[in-house]
C-alpha atoms as a PDB file:
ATOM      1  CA  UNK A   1       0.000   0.000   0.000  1.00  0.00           C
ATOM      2  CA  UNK A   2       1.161   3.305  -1.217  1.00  0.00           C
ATOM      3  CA  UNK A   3       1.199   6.304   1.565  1.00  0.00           C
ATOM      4  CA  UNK A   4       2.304   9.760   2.454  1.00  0.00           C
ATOM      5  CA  UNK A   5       3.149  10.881   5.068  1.00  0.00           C
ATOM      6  CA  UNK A   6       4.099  14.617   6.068  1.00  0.00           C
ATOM      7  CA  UNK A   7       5.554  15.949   9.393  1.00  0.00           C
ATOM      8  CA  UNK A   8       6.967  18.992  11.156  1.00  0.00           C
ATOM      9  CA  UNK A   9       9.232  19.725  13.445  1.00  0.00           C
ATOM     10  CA  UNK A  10      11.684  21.928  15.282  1.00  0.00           C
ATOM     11  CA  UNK A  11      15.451  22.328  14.122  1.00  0.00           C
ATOM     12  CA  UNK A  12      17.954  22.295  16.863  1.00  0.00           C
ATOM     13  CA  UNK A  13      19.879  26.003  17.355  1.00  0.00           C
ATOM     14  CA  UNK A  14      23.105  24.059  16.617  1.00  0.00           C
ATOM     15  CA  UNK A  15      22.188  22.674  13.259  1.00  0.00           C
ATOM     16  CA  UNK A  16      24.416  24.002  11.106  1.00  0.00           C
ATOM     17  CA  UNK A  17      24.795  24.175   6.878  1.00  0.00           C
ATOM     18  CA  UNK A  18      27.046  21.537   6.926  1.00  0.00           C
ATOM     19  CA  UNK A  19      24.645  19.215   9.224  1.00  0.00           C
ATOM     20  CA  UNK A  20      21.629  20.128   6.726  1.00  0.00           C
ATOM     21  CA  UNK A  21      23.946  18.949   4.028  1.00  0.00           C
ATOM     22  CA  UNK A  22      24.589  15.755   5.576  1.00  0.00           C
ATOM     23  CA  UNK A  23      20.664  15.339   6.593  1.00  0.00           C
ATOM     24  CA  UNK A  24      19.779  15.398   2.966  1.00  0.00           C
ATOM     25  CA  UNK A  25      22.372  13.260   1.905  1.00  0.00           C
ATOM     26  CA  UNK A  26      21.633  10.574   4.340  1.00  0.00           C
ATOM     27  CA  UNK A  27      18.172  11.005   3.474  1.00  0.00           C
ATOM     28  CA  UNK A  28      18.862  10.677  -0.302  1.00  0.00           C
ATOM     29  CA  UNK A  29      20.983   7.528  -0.141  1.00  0.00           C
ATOM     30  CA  UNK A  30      18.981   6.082   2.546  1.00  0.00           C
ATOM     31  CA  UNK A  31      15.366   6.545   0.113  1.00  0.00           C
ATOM     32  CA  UNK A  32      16.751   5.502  -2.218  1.00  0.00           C
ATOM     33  CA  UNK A  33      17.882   2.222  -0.840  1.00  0.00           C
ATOM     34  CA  UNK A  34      14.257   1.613   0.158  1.00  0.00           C
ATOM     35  CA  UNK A  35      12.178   3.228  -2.438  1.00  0.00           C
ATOM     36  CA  UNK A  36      10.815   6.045  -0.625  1.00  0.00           C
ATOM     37  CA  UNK A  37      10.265   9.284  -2.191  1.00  0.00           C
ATOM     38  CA  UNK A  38       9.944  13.152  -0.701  1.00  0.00           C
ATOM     39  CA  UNK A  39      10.722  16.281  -0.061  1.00  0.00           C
ATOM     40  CA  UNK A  40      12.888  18.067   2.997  1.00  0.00           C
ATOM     41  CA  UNK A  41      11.356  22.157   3.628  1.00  0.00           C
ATOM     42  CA  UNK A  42      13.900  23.963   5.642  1.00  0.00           C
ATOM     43  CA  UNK A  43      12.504  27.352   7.106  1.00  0.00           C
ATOM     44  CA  UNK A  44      15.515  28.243   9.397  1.00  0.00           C
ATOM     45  CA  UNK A  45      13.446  26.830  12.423  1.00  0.00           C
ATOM     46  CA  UNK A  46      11.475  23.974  11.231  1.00  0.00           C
ATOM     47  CA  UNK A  47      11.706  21.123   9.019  1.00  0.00           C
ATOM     48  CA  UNK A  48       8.389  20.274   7.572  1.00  0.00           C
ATOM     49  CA  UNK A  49       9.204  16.694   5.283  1.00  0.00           C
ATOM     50  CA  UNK A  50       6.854  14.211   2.949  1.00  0.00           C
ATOM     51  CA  UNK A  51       7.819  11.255   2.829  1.00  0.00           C
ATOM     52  CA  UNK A  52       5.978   8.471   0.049  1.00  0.00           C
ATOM     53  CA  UNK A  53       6.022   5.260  -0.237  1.00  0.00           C
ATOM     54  CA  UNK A  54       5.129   1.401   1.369  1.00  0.00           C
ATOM     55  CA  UNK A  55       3.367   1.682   4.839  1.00  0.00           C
ATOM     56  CA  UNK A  56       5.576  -0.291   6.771  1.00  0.00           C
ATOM     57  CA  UNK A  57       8.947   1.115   5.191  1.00  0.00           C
ATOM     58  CA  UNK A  58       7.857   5.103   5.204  1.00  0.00           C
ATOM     59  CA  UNK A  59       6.709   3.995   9.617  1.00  0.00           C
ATOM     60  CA  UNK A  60      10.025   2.103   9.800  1.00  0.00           C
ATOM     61  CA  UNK A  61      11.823   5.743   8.477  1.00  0.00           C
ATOM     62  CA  UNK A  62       9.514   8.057  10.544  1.00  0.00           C
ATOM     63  CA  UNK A  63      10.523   5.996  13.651  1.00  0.00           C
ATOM     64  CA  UNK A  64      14.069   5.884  12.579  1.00  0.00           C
ATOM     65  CA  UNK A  65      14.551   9.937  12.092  1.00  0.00           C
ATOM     66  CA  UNK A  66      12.092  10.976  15.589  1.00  0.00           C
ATOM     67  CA  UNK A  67      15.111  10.497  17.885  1.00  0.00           C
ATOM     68  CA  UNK A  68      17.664  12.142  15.827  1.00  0.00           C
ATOM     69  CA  UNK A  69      18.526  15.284  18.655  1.00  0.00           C
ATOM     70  CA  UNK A  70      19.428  17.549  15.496  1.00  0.00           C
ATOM     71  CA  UNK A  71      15.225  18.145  16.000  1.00  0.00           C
ATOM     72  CA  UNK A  72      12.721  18.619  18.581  1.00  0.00           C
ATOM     73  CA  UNK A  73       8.784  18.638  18.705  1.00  0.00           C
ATOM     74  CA  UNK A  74       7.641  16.259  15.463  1.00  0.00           C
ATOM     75  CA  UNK A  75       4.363  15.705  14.980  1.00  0.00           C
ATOM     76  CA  UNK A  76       2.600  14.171  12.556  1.00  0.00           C
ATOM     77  CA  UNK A  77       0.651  16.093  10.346  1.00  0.00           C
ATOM     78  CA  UNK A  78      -1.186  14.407   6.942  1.00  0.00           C
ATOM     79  CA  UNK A  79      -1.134  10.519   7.199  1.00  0.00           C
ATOM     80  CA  UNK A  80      -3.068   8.804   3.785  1.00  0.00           C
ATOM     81  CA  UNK A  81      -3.342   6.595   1.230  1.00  0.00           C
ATOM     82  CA  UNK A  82      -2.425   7.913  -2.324  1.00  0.00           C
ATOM     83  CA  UNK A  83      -2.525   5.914  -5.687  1.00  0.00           C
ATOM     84  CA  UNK A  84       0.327   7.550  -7.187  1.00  0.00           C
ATOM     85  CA  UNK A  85       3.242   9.510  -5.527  1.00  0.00           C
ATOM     86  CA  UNK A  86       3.770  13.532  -6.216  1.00  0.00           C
ATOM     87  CA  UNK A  87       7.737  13.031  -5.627  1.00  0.00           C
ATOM     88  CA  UNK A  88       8.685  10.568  -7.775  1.00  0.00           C
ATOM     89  CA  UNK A  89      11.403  11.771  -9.281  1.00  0.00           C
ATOM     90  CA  UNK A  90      12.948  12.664  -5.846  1.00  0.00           C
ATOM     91  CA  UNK A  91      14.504  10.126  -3.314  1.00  0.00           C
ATOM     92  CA  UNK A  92      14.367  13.774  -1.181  1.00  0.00           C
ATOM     93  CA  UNK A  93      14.134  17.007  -2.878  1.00  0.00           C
ATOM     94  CA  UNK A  94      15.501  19.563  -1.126  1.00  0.00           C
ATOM     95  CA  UNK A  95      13.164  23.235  -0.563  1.00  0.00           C
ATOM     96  CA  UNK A  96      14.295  26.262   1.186  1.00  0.00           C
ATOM     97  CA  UNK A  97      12.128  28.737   2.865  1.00  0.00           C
ATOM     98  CA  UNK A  98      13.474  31.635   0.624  1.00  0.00           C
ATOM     99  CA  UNK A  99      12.502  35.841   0.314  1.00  0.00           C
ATOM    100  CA  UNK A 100      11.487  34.427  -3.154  1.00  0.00           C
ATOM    101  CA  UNK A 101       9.362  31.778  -2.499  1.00  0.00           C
ATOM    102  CA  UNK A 102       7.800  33.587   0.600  1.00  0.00           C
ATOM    103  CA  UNK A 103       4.451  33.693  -1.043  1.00  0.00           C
ATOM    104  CA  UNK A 104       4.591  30.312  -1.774  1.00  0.00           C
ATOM    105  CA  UNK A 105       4.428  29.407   1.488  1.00  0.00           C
ATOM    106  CA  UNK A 106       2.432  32.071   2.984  1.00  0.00           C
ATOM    107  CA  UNK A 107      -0.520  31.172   0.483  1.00  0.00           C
ATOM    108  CA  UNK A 108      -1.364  28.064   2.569  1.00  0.00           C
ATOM    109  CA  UNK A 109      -1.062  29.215   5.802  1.00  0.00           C
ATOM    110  CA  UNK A 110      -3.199  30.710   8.063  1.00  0.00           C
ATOM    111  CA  UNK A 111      -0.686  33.414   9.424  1.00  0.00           C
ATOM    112  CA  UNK A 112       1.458  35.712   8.573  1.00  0.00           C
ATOM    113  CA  UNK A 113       4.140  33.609   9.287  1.00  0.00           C
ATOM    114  CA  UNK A 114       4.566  30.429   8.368  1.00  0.00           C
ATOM    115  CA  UNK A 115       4.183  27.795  10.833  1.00  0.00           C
ATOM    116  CA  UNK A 116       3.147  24.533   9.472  1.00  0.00           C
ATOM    117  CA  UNK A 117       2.026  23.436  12.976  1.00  0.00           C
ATOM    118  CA  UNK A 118      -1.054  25.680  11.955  1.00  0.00           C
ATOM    119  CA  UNK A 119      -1.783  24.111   8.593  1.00  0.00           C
ATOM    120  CA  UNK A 120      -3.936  21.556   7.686  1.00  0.00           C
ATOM    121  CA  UNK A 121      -2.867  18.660   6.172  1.00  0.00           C
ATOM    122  CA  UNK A 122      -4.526  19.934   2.509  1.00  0.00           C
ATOM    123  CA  UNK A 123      -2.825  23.111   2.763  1.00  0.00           C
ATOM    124  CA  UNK A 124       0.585  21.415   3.590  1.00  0.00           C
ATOM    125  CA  UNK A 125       0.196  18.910   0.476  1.00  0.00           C
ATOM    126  CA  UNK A 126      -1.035  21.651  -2.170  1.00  0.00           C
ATOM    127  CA  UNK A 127       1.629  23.882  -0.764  1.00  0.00           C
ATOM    128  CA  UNK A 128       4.723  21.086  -1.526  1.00  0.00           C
ATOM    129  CA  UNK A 129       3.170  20.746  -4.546  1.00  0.00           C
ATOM    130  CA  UNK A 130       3.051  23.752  -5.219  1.00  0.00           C
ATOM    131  CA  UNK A 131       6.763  24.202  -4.554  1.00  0.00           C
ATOM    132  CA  UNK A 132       7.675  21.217  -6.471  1.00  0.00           C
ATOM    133  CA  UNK A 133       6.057  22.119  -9.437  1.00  0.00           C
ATOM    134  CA  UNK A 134       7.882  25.633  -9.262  1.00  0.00           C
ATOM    135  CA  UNK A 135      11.470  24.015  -8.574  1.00  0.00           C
ATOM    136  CA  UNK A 136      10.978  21.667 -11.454  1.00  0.00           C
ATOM    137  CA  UNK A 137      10.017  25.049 -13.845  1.00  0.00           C
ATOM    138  CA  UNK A 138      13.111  26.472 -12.330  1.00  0.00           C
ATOM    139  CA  UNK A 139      15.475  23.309 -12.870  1.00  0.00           C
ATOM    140  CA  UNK A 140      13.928  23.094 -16.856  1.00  0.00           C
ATOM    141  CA  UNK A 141      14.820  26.976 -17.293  1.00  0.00           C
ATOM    142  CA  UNK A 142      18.526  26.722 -16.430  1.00  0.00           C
ATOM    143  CA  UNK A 143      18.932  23.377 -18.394  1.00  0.00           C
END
């Protein structure tokens, strides 16, 4: 069975560039490896991240990353069943919480500041969506 599931939570003051770096890395190699497929949203103080794929491998993952002490707080947000997966092309896509992209975000949320804590689990989907289509448009126009 074919899931997604998407969860927040709060980066640790000492996570540095580097330590991002190595996150997404891990993340890419390790999806890979086991056929999951996602996105990672860094806003400076949260990580919000999708993960897609079997049930039991995407809870096995989610269990695996809730200790890590480079976060705090995560909660789960959207848990469901899908019948195709909106990351496919991504073992773990990488989106930063940008002044460009600011709108991006901000249309889905129900503040003026972004806090996906406060989102629904729509919002959150459209809104990675949303950003993934736009990153894709922006990797086709520099190729």
């Amino acid at each position: 069975m074919l899931i997604r599931l998407t969860y927040a939570s709060r980066v640790s003051p000492d996570v540095s560039p580097t330590a991002l770096r190595d996150i997404l890395a891990t993340s890419q190699r390790n999806n890979e490896r086991d056929g999951i497929t996602g996105a990672l949203v860094f806003t400076g103080s949260v990580f919000l991240q999708c993960l897609e794929g079997d049930r039991a491998v995407v809870n096995r993952t989610y269990h695996r990353i809730v200790p890590d002490e480079r976060h705090s707080d995560p909660q789960i947000l959207a848990f469901e069943e899908v019948t195709r997966r909106d990351f496919s092309d991504w073992s773990m896509g990488y989106l930063a919480y940008t002044q460009q992209n600011r709108h991006r975000f901000l249309r889905y949320s129900p503040n003026a500041t972004f806090d996906p804590y406060q989102c629904t689990g729509a919002a959150l989907g459209d809104m990675l969506r949303d950003l993934v289509e736009s990153a894709r448009a922006l990797s086709k126009s520099v190729d």
